[in-house]
PDB file of N, CA and C in Angstrom:
ATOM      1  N   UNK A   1     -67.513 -26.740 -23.659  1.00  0.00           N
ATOM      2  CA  UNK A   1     -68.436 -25.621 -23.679  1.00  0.00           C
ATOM      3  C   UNK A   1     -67.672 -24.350 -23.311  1.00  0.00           C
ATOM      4  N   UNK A   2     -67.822 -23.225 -24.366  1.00  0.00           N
ATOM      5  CA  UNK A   2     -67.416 -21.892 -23.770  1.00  0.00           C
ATOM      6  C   UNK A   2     -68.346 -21.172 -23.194  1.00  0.00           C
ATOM      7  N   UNK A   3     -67.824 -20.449 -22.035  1.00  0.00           N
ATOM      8  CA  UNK A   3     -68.841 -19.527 -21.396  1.00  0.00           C
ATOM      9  C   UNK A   3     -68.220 -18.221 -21.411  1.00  0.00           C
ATOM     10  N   UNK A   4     -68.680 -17.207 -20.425  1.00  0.00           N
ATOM     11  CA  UNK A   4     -67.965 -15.569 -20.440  1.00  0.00           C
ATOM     12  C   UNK A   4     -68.264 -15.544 -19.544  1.00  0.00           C
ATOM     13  N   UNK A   5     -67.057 -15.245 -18.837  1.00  0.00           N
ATOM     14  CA  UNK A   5     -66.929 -14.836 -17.303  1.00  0.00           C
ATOM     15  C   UNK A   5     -68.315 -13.437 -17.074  1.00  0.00           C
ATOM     16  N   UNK A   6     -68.586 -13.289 -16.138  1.00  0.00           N
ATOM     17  CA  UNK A   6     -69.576 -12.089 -16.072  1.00  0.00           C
ATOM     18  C   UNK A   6     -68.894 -10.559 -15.850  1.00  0.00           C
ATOM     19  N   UNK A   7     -67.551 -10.902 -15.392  1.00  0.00           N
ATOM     20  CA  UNK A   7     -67.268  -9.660 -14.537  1.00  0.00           C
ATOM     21  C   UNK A   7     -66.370  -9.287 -15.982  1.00  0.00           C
ATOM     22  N   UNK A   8     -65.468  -9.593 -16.357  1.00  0.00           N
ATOM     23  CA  UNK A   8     -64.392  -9.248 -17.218  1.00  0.00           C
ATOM     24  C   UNK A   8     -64.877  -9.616 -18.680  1.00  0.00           C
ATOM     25  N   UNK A   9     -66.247 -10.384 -18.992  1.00  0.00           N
ATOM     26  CA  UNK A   9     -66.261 -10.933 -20.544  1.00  0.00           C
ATOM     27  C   UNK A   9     -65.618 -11.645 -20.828  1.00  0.00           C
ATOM     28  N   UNK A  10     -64.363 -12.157 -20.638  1.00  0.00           N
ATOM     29  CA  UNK A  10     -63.340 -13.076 -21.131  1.00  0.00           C
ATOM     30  C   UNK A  10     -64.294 -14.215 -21.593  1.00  0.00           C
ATOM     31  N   UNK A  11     -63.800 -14.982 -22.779  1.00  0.00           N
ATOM     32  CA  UNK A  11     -64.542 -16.272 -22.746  1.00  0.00           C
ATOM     33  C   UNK A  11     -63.832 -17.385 -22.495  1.00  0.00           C
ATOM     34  N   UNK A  12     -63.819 -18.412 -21.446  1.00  0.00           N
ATOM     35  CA  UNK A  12     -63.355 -19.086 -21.361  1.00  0.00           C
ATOM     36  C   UNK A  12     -63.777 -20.978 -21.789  1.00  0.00           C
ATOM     37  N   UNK A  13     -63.020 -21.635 -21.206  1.00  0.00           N
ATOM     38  CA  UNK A  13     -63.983 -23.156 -21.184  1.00  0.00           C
ATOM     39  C   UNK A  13     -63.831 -23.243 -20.303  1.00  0.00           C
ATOM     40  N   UNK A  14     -65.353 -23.794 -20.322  1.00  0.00           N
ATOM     41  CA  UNK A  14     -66.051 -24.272 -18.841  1.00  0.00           C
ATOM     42  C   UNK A  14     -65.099 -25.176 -17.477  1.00  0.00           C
ATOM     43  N   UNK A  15     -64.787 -26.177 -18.599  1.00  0.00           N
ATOM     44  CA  UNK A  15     -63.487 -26.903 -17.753  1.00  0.00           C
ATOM     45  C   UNK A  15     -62.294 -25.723 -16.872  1.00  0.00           C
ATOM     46  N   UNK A  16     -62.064 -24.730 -18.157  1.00  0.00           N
ATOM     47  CA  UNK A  16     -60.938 -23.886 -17.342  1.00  0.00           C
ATOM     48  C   UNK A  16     -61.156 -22.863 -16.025  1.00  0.00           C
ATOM     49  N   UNK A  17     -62.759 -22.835 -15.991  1.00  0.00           N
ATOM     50  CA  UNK A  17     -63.071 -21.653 -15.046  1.00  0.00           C
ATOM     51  C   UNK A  17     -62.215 -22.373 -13.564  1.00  0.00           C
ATOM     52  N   UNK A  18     -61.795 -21.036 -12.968  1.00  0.00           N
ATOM     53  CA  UNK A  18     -61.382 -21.026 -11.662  1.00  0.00           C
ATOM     54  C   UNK A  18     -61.947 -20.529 -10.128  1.00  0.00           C
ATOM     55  N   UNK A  19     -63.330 -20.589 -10.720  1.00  0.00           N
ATOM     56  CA  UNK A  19     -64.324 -20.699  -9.423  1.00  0.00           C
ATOM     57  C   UNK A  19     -66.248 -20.527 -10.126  1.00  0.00           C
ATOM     58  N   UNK A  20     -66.634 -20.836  -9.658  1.00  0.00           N
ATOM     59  CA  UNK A  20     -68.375 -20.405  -9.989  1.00  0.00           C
ATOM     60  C   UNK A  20     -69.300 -20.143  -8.862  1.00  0.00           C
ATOM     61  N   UNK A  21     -70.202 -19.754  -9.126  1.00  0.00           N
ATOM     62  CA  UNK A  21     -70.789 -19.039  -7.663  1.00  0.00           C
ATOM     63  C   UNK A  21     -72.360 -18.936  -8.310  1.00  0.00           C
ATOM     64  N   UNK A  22     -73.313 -19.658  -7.549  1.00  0.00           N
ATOM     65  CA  UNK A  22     -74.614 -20.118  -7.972  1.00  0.00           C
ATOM     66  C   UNK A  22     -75.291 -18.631  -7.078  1.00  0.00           C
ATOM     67  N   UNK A  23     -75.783 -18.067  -8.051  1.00  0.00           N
ATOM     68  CA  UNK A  23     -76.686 -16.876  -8.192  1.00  0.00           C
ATOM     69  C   UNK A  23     -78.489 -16.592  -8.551  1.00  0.00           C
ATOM     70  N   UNK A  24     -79.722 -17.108  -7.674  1.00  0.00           N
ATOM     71  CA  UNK A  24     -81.000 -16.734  -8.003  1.00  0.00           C
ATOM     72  C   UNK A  24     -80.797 -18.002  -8.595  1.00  0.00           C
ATOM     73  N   UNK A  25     -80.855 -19.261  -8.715  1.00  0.00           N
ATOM     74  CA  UNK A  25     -80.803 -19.842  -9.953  1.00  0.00           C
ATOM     75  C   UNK A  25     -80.120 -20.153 -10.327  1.00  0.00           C
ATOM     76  N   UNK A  26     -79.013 -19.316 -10.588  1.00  0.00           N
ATOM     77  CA  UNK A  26     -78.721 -19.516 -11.926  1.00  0.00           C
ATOM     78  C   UNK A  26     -76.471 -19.787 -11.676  1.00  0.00           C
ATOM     79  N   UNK A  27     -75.832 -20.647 -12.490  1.00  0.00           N
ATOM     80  CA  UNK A  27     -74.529 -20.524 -11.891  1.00  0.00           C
ATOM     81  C   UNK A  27     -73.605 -19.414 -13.227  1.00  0.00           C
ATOM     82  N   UNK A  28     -72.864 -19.345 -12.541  1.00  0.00           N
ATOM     83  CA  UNK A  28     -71.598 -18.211 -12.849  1.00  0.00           C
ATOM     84  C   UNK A  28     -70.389 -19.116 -12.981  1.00  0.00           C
ATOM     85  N   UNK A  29     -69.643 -18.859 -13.668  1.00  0.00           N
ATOM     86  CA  UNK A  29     -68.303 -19.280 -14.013  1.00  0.00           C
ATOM     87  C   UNK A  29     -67.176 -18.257 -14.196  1.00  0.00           C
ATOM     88  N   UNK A  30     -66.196 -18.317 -13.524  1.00  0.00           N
ATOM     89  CA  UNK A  30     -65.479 -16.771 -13.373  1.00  0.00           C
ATOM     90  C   UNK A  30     -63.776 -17.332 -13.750  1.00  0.00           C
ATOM     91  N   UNK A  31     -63.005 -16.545 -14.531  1.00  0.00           N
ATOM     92  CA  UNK A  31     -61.492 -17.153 -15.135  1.00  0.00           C
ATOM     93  C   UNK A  31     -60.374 -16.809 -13.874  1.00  0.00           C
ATOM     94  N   UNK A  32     -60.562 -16.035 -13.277  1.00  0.00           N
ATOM     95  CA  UNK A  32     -59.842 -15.854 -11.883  1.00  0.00           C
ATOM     96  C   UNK A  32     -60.690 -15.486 -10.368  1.00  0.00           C
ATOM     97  N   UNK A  33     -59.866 -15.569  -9.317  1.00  0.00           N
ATOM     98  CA  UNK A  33     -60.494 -15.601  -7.958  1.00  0.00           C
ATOM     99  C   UNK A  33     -60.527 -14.078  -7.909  1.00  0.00           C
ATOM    100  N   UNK A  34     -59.931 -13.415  -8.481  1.00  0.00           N
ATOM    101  CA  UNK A  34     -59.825 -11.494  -8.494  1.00  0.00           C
ATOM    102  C   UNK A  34     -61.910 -11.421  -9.264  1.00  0.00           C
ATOM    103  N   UNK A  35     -62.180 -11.801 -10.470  1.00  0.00           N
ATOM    104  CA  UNK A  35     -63.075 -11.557 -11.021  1.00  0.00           C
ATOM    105  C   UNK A  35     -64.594 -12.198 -10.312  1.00  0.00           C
ATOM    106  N   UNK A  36     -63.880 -13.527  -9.174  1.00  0.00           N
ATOM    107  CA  UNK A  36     -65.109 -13.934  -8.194  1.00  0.00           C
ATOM    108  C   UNK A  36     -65.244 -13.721  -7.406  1.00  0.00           C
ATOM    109  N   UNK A  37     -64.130 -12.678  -6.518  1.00  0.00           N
ATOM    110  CA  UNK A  37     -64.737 -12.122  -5.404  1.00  0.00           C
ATOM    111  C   UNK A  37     -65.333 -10.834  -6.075  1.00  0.00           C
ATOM    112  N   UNK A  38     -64.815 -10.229  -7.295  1.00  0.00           N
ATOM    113  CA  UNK A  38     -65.816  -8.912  -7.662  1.00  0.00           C
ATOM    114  C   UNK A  38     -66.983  -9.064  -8.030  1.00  0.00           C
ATOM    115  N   UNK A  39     -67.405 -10.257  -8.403  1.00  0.00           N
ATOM    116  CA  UNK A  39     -68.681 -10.785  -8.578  1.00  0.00           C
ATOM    117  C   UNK A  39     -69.601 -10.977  -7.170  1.00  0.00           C
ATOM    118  N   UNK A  40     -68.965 -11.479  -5.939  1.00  0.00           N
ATOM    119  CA  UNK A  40     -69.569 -11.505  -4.841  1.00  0.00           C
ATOM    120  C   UNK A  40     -69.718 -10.551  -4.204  1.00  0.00           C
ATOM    121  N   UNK A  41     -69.087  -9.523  -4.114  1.00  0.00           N
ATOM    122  CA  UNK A  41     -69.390  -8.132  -3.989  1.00  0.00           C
ATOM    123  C   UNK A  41     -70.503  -7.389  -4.531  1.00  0.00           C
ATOM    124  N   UNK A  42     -70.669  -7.593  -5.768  1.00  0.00           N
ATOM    125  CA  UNK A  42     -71.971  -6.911  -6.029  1.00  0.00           C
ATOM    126  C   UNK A  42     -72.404  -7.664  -7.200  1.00  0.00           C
ATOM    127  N   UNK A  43     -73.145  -9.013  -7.301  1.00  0.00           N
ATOM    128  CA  UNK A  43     -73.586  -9.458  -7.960  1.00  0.00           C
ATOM    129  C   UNK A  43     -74.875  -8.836  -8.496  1.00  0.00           C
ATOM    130  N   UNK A  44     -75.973  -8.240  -8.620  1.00  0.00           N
ATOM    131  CA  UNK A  44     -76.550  -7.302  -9.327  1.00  0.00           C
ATOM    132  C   UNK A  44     -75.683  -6.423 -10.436  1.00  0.00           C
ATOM    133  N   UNK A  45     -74.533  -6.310 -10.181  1.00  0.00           N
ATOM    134  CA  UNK A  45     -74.041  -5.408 -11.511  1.00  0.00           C
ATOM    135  C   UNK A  45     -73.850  -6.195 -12.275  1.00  0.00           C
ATOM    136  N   UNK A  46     -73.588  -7.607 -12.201  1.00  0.00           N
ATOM    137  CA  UNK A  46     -72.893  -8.402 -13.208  1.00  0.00           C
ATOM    138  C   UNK A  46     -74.151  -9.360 -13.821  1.00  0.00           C
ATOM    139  N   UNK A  47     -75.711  -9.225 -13.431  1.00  0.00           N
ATOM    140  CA  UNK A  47     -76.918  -9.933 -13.990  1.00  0.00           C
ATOM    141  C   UNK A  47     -77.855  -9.235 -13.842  1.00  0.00           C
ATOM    142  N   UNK A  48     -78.000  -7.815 -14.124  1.00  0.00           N
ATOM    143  CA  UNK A  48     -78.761  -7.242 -14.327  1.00  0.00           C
ATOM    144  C   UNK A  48     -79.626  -7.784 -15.233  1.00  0.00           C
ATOM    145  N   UNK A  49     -80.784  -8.278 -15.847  1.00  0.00           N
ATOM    146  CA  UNK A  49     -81.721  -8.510 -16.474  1.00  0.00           C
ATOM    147  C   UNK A  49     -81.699  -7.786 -17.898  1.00  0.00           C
ATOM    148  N   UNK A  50     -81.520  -7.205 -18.159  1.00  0.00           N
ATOM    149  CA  UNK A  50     -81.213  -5.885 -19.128  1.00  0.00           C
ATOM    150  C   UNK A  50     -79.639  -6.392 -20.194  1.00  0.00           C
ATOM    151  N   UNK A  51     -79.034  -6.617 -19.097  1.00  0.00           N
ATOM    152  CA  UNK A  51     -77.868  -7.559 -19.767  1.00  0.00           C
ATOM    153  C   UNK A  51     -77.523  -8.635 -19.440  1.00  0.00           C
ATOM    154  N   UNK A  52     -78.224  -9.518 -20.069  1.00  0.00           N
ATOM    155  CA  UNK A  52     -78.213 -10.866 -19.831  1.00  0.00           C
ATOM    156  C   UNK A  52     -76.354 -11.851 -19.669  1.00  0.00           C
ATOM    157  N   UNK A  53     -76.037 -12.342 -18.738  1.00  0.00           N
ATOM    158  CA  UNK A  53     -74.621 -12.709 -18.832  1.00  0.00           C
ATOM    159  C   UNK A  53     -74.886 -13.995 -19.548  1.00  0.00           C
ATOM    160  N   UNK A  54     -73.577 -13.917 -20.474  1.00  0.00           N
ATOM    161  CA  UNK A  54     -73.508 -14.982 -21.209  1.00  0.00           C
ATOM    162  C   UNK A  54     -72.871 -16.708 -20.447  1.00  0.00           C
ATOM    163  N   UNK A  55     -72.363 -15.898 -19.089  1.00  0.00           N
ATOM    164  CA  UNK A  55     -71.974 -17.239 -18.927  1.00  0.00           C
ATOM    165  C   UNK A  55     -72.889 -17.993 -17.651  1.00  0.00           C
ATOM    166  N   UNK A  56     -74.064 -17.287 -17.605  1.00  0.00           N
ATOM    167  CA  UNK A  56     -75.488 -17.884 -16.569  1.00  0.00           C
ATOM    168  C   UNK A  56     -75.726 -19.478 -17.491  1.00  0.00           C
ATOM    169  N   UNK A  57     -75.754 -20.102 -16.715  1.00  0.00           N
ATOM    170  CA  UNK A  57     -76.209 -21.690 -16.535  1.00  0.00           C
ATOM    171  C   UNK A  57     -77.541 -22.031 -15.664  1.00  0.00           C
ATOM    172  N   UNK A  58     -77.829 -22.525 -16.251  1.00  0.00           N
ATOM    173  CA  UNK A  58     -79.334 -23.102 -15.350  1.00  0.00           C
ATOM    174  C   UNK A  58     -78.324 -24.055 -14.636  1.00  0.00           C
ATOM    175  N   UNK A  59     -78.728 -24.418 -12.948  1.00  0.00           N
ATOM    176  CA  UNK A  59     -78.261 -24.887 -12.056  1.00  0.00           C
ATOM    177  C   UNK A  59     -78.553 -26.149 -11.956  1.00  0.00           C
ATOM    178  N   UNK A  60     -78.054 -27.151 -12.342  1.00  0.00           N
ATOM    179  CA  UNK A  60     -78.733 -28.663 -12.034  1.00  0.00           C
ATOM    180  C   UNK A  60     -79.567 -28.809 -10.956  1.00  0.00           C
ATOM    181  N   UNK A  61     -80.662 -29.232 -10.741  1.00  0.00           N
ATOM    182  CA  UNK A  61     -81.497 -29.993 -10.057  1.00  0.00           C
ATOM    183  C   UNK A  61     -81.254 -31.003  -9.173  1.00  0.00           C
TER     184      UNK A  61
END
């Protein structure tokens, strides 16, 4: 499965991501630790509703 990092767009595979970070719901998949701590910093910029991120996952149960 390919996803897109939220912070940078890159698309990666899922297998290759190098961290994810479960958000409202929903998980994140990020291609470096630089692009997941900028994601933890201000996660509202990167899932704004308006722009849906391509690489949001519904969170297993």
């Amino acid at each position: 499965m390919i996803v897109e990092d939220p912070v940078c767009r890159n698309a990666i595979a899922l297998e290759d991501a190098r961290a994810s970070e479960e958000y409202d719901g929903w998980a994140y998949f990020f291609c470096s630790s630089r692009c997941h701590e900028a994601f933890k910093l201000n996660p509202g910029r990167y899932t704004d509703p308006r722009f849906p991120a391509a690489a949001a996952a519904p969170r297993k149960a």
